[in-house]
Protein backbone atom coordinates (compact mmCIF):
# COMPACT_ATOMS: atom_id res chain seq x y z
CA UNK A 1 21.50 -29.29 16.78
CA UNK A 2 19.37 -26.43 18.55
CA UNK A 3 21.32 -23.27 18.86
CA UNK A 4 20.76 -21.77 22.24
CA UNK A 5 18.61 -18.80 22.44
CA UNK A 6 17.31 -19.43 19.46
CA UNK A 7 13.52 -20.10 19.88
CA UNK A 8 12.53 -23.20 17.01
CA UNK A 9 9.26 -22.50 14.99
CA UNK A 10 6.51 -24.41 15.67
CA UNK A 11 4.32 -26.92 13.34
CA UNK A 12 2.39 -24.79 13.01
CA UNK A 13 4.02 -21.52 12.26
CA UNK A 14 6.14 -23.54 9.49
CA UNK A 15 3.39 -24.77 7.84
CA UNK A 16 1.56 -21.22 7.63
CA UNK A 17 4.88 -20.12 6.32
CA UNK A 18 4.74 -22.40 3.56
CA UNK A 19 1.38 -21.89 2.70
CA UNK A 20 1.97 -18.31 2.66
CA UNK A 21 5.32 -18.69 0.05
CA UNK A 22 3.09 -21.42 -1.82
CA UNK A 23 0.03 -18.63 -2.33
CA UNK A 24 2.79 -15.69 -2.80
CA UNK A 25 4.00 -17.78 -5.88
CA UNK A 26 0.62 -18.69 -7.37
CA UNK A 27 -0.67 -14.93 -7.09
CA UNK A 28 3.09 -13.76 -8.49
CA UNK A 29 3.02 -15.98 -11.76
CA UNK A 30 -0.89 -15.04 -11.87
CA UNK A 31 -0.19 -11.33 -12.24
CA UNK A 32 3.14 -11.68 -14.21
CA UNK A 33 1.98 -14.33 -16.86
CA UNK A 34 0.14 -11.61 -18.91
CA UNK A 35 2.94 -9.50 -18.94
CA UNK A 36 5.25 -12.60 -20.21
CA UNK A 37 2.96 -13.11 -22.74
CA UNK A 38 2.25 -9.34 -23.85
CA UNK A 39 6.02 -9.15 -24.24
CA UNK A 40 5.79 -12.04 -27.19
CA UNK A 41 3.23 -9.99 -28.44
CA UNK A 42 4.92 -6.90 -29.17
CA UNK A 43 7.48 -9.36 -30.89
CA UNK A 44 5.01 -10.39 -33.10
CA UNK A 45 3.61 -7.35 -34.02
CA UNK A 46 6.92 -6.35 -34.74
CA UNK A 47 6.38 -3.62 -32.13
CA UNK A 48 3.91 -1.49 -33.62
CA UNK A 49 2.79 1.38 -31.97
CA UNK A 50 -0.73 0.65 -31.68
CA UNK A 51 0.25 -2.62 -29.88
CA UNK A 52 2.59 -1.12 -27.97
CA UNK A 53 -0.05 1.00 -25.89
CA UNK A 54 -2.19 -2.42 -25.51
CA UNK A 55 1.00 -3.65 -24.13
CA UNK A 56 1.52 -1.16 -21.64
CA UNK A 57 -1.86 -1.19 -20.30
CA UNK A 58 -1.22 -4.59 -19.38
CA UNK A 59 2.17 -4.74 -18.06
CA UNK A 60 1.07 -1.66 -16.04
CA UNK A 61 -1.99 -3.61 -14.50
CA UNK A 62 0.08 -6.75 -13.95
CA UNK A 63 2.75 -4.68 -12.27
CA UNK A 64 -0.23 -3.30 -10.08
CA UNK A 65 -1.06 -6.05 -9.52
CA UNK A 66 2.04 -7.96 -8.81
CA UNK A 67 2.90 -4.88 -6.30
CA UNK A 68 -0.29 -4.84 -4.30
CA UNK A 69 0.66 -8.73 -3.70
CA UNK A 70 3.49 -8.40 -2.38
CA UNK A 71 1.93 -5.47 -0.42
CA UNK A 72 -0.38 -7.51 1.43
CA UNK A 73 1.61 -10.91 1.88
CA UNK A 74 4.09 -8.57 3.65
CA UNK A 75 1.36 -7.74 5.44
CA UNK A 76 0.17 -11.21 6.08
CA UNK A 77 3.41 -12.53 7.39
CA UNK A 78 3.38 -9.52 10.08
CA UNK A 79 -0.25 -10.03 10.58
CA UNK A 80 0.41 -13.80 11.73
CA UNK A 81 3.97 -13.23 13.53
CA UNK A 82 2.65 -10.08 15.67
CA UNK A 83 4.72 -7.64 14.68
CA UNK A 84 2.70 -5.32 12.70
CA UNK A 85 2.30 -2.18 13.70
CA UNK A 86 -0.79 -0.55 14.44
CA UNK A 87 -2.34 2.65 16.09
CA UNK A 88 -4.59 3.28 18.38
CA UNK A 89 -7.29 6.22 17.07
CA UNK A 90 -10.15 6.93 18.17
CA UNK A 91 -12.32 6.47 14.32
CA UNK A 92 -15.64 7.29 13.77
CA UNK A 93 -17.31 4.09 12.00
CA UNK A 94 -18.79 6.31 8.76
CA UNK A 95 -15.30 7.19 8.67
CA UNK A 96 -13.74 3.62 8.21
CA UNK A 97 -16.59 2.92 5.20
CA UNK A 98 -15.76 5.97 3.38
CA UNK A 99 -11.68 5.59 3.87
CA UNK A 100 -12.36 1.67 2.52
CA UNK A 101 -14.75 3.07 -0.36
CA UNK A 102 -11.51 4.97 -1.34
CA UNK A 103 -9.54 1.73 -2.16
CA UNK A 104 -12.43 0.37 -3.63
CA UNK A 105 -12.39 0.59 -7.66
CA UNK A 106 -15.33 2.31 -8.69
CA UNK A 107 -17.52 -0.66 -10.04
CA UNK A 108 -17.68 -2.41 -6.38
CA UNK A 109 -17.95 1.13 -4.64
CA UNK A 110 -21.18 1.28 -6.40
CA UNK A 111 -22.56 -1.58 -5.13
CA UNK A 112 -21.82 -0.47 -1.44
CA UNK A 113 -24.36 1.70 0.54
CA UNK A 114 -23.95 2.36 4.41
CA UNK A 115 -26.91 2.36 6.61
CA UNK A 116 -27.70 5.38 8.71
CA UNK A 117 -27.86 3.39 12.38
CA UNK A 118 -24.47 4.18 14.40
CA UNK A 119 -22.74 5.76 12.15
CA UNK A 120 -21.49 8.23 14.34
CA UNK A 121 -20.51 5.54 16.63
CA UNK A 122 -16.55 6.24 17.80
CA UNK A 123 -14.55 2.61 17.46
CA UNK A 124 -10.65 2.64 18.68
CA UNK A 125 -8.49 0.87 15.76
CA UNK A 126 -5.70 2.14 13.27
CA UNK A 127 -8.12 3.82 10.88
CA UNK A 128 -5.47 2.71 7.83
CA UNK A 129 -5.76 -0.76 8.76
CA UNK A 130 -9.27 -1.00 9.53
CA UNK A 131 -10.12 0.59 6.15
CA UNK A 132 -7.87 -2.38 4.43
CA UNK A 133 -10.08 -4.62 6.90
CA UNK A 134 -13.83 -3.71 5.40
CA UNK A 135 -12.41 -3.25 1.51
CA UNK A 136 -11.28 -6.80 2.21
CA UNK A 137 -15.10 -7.75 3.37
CA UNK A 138 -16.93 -5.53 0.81
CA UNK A 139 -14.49 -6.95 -2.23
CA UNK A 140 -15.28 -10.60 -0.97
CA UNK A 141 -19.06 -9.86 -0.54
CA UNK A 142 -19.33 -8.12 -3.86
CA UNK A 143 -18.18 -11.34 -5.34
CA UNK A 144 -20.28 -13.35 -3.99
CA UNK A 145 -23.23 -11.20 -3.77
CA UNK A 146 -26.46 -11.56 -6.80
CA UNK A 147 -25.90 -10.00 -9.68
CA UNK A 148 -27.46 -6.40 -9.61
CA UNK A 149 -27.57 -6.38 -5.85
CA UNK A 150 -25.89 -4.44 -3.58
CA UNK A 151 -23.77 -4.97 -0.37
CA UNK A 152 -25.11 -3.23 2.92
CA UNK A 153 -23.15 -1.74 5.49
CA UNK A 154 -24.41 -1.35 8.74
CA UNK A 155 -22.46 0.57 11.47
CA UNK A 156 -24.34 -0.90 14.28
CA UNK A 157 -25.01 1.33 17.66
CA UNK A 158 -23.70 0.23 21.16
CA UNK A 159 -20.68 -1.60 20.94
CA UNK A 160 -19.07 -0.29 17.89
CA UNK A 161 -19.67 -2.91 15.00
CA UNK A 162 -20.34 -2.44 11.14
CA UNK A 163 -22.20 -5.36 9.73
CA UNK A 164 -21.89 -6.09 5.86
CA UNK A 165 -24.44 -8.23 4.07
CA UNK A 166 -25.57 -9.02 0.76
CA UNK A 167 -28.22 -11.46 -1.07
CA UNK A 168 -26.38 -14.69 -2.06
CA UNK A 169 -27.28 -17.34 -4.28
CA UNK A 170 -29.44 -19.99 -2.46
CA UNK A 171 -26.51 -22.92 -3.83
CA UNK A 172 -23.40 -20.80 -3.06
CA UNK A 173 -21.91 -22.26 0.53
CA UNK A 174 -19.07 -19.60 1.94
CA UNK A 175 -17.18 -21.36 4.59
CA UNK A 176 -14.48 -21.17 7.05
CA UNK A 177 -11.96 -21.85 3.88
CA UNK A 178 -12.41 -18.36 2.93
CA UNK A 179 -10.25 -17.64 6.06
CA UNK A 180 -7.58 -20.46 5.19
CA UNK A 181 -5.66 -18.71 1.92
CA UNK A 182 -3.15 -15.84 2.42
CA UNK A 183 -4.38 -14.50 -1.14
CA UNK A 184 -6.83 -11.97 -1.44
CA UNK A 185 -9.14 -10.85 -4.65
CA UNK A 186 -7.30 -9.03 -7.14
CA UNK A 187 -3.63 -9.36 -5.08
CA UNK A 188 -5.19 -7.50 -2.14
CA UNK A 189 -5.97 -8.02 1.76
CA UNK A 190 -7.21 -11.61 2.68
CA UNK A 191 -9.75 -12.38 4.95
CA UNK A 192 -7.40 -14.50 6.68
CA UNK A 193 -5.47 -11.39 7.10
CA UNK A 194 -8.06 -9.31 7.74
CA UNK A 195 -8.97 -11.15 10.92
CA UNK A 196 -5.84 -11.40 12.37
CA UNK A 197 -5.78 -7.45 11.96
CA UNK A 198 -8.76 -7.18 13.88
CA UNK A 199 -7.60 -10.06 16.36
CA UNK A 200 -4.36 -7.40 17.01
CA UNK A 201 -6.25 -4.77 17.52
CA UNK A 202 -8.11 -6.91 20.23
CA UNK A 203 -11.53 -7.01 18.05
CA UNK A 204 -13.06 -9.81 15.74
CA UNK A 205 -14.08 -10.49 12.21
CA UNK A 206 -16.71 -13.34 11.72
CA UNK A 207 -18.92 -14.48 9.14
CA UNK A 208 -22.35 -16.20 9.19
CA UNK A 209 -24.64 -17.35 6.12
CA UNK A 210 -28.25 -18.12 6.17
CA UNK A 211 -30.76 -17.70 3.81
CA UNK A 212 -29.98 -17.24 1.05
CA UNK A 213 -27.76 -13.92 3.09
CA UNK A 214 -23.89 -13.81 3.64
CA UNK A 215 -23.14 -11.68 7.28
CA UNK A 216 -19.91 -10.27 8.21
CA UNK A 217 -19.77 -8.65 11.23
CA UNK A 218 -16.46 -6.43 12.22
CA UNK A 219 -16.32 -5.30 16.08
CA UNK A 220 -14.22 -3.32 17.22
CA UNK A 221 -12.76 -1.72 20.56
CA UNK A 222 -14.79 1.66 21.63
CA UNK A 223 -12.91 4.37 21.80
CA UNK A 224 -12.87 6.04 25.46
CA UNK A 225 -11.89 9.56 27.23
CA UNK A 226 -8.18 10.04 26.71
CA UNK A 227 -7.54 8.21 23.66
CA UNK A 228 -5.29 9.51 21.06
CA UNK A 229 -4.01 8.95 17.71
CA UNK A 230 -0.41 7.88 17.51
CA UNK A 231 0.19 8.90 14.16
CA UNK A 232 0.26 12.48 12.13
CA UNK A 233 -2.96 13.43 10.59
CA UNK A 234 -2.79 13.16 6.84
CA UNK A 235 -1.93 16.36 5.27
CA UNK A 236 -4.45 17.98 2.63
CA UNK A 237 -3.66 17.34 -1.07
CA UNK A 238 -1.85 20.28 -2.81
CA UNK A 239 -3.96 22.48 -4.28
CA UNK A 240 -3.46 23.32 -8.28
CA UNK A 241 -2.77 26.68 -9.29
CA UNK A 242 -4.71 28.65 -11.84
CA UNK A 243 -1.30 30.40 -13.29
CA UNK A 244 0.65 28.48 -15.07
CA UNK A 245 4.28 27.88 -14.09
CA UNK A 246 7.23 27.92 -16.60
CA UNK A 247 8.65 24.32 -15.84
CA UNK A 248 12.85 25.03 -14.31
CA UNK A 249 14.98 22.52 -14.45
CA UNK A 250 15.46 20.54 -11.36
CA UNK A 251 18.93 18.75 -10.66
CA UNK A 252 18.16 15.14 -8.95
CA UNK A 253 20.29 12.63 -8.01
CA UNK A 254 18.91 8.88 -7.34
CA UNK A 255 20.49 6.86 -5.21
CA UNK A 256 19.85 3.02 -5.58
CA UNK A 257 22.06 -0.21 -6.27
CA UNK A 258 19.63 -1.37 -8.67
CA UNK A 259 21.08 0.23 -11.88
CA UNK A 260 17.72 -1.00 -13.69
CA UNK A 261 15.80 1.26 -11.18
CA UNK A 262 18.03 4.23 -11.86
CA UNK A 263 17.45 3.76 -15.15
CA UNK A 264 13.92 3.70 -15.60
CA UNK A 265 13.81 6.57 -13.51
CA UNK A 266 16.17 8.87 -15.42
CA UNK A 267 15.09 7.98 -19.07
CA UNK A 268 11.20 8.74 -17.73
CA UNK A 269 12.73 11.95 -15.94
CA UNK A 270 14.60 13.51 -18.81
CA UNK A 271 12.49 14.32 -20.96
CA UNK A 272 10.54 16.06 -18.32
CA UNK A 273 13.10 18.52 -17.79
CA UNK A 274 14.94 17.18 -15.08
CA UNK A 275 18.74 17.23 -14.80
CA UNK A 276 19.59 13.74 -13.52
CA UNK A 277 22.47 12.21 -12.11
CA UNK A 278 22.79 8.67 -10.04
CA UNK A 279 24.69 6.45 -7.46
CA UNK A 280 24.60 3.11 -7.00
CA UNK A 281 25.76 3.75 -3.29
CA UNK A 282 26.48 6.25 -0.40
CA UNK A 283 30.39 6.84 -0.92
CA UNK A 284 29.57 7.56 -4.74
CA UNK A 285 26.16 9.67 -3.58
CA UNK A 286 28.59 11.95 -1.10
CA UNK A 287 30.88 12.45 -4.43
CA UNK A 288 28.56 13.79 -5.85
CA UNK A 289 27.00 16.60 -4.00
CA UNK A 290 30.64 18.12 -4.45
CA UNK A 291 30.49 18.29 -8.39
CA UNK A 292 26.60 18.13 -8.97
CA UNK A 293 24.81 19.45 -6.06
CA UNK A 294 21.68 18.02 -6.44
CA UNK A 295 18.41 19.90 -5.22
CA UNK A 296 16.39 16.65 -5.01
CA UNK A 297 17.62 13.14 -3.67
CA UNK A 298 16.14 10.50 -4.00
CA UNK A 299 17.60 7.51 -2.25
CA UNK A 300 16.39 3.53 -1.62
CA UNK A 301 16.94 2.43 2.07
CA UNK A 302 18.61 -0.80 1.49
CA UNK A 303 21.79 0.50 0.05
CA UNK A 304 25.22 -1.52 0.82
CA UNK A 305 27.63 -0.82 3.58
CA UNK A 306 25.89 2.66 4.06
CA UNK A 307 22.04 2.57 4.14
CA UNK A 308 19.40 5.45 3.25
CA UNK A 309 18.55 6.22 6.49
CA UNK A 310 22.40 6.92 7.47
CA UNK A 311 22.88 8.68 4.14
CA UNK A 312 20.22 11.01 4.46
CA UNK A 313 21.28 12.86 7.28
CA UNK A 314 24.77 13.31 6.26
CA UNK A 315 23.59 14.71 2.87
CA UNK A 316 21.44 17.04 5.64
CA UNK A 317 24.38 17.67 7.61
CA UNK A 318 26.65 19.05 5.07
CA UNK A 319 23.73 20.81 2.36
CA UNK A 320 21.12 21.55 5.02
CA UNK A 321 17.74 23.00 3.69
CA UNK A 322 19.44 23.64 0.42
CA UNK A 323 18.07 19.49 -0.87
CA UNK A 324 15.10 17.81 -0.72
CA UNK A 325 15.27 14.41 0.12
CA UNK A 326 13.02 11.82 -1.21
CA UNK A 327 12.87 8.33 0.04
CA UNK A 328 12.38 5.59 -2.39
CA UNK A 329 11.10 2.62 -0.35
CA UNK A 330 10.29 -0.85 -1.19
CA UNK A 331 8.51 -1.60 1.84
CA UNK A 332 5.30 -0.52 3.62
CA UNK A 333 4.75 2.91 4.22
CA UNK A 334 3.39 2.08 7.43
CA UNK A 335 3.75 5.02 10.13
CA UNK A 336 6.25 3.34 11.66
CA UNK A 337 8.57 3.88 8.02
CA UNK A 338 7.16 7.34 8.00
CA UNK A 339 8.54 8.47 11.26
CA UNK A 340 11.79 7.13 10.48
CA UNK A 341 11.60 8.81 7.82
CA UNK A 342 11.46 11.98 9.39
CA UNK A 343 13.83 11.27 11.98
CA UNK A 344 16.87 10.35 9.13
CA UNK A 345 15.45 14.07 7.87
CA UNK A 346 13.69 13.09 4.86
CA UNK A 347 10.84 15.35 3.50
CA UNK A 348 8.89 12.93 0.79
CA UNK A 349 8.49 9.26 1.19
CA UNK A 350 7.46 7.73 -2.24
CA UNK A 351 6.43 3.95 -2.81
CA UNK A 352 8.66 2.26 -5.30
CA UNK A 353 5.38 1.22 -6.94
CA UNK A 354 4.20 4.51 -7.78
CA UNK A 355 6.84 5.31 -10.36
CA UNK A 356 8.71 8.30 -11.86
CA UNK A 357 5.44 10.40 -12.95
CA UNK A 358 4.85 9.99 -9.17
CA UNK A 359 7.35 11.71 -8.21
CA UNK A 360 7.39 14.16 -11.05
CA UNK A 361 3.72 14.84 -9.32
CA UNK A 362 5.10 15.74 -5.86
CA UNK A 363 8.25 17.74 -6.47
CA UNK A 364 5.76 19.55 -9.38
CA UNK A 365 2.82 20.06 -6.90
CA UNK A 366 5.14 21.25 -3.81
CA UNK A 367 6.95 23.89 -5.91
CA UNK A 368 3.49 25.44 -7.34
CA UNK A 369 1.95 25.47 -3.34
CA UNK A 370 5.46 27.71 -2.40
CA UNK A 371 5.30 30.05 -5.53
């Protein structure tokens, strides 16, 4: 029975959404299984310590890696339904290659030179998501490219375009499959992905191979009179002081319903010093700031009955400038998140990924730049 109003899926858009839940579990049990297994190890090892650090290293990189999946499916699944949200910034080209260098780990960045053409050439795009865009194109091309060879970007003069190409082996055949998965190298962007971004931001990403050369070429809107960016300009990195600072206990309260999350938050805290309490939702949170008022919150959006956003401004209503809220988010920090953010009166935004040592690095940094 069709409910009315309710628009039904097409072919189409059902089977891309079960391709993209098929790939999503492949790439999860791909970046999990060595952690499963480095688990059994410790067990047989009887958890010695020098097996222990091996066994961090490689949960850490499998949670990496299992986060940056679920980073850019996310992605994928707004990419394909429309809804993602994207800027409109006038970027200079050199600008987008160094930006993607950034994400780049340092063995691919290497291999990437940019050529001197257009690079001053002014493109209009979200200069986050175009920088996802070419590390999706360089890490692809770096795969494929010869051994010992590198990958040249081009930003092209006239209508603003970078060109990437690299020296191929004369047998290898890229194709339009490359553009078919939702998975991308290493748990990141996809080129299927990749070109819908461009596609949104009414540009194109193709690819052409002849040879014994593989050609991507991204174009992109240019950027005209008037044009302006829609979101904040990233704020410099805090700068470290020369004196050091005798470390004072901070009192923090985390907010989450996840009591594994508070957890792992307050046994990594302690022992830095921190004096931590925690609520597994709002009502408890607001009991709190009566009998441990906190100087730091830091609270997960998708709380019951009450969520972060709603929280966070009454714990600004009634304590003012006297806490600093944190978000914790699961999701995208996507500008859109951000200015929410700042709206509910948040101060910080931190990425679940990043961890407790994270955050120990912002509250740490932000206290030595107002001393």
């Amino acid at each position: 029975m069709r409910v009315p109003g309710v628009t039904e899926a097409s072919d189409d858009q059902k089977r891309a959404s079960r391709s993209l839940l098929r790939d999503l579990a492949h790439e999860l049990r791909d970046a999990l299984s060595p952690v499963s297994a480095s688990i059994d190890l410790l067990r047989v090892r009887h958890f010695q310590a020098d097996t222990a650090r091996v066994v961090a290293e490689r949960v850490e990189r499998g949670l990496r890696r299992a986060f940056a999946t679920l980073e850019s499916f996310a992605v994928a699944e707004q990419a394909d339904s429309g809804t993602l949200t994207l800027a409109a910034v006038p970027c200079a080209l050199a600008d987008i290659f160094v930006a993607a260098c950034e994400l780049l780990s340092t063995d691919v960045r290497e291999r990437c030179i940019l050529a001197a053409d257009g690079q001053g050439q002014a493109a209009l795009a979200d200069p986050a998501r175009a920088a996802q865009v070419l590390q999706s194109v360089l890490l692809y091309a770096s795969i494929v490219a010869l051994p010992a060879t590198q990958v040249e970007v081009r930003a092209l003069a006239g209508p603003p375009r970078l060109r990437i190409g690299c020296h191929t082996d004369a047998r290898f055949e890229p194709g339009e499959d490359w553009f078919a998965s939702f998975a991308g190298p290493g748990g990141g962007l996809a080129l299927r992905t990749a070109r819908r971004i461009m596609e949104l931001q009414h540009g194109t990403l193709e690819m052409a191979r002849q040879a014994g050369e593989c050609t991507f070429v991204i174009r992109f809107p240019p950027a005209r009179t008037g044009n302006h960016a829609e979101i904040p300009a990233p704020q410099p990195a805090p700068q470290a002081d020369d004196k050091p600072v005798a470390p004072r206990p901070l009192r923090l309260l985390i907010v989450d319903d996840n009591a594994e999350v508070r957890r792992a938050y307050r046994e990594a805290l302690l022992p830095l010093g921190y004096v931590v309490t925690e609520a597994a939702e709002a009502d408890q949170a607001l009991a709190r700031l009566d009998t441990d008022a906190p100087e730091v919150a830091l609270i997960d959006i998708h709380l019951p009955r009450i969520n972060g956003y709603r929280l966070a401004q009454a714990i600004r209503d009634r304590m003012g400038s006297a806490v600093r809220l944190v978000m914790l988010s699961g999701m995208s920090l996507d500008a859109t998140t951000r200015n929410l953010s700042r709206e509910a009166g948040f101060d910080d935004c931190l990425d679940k990924m990043a961890g407790p040592l994270a955050l120990h690095a912002l509250l740490q940094g932000t206290r030595r730049e107002k001393k």
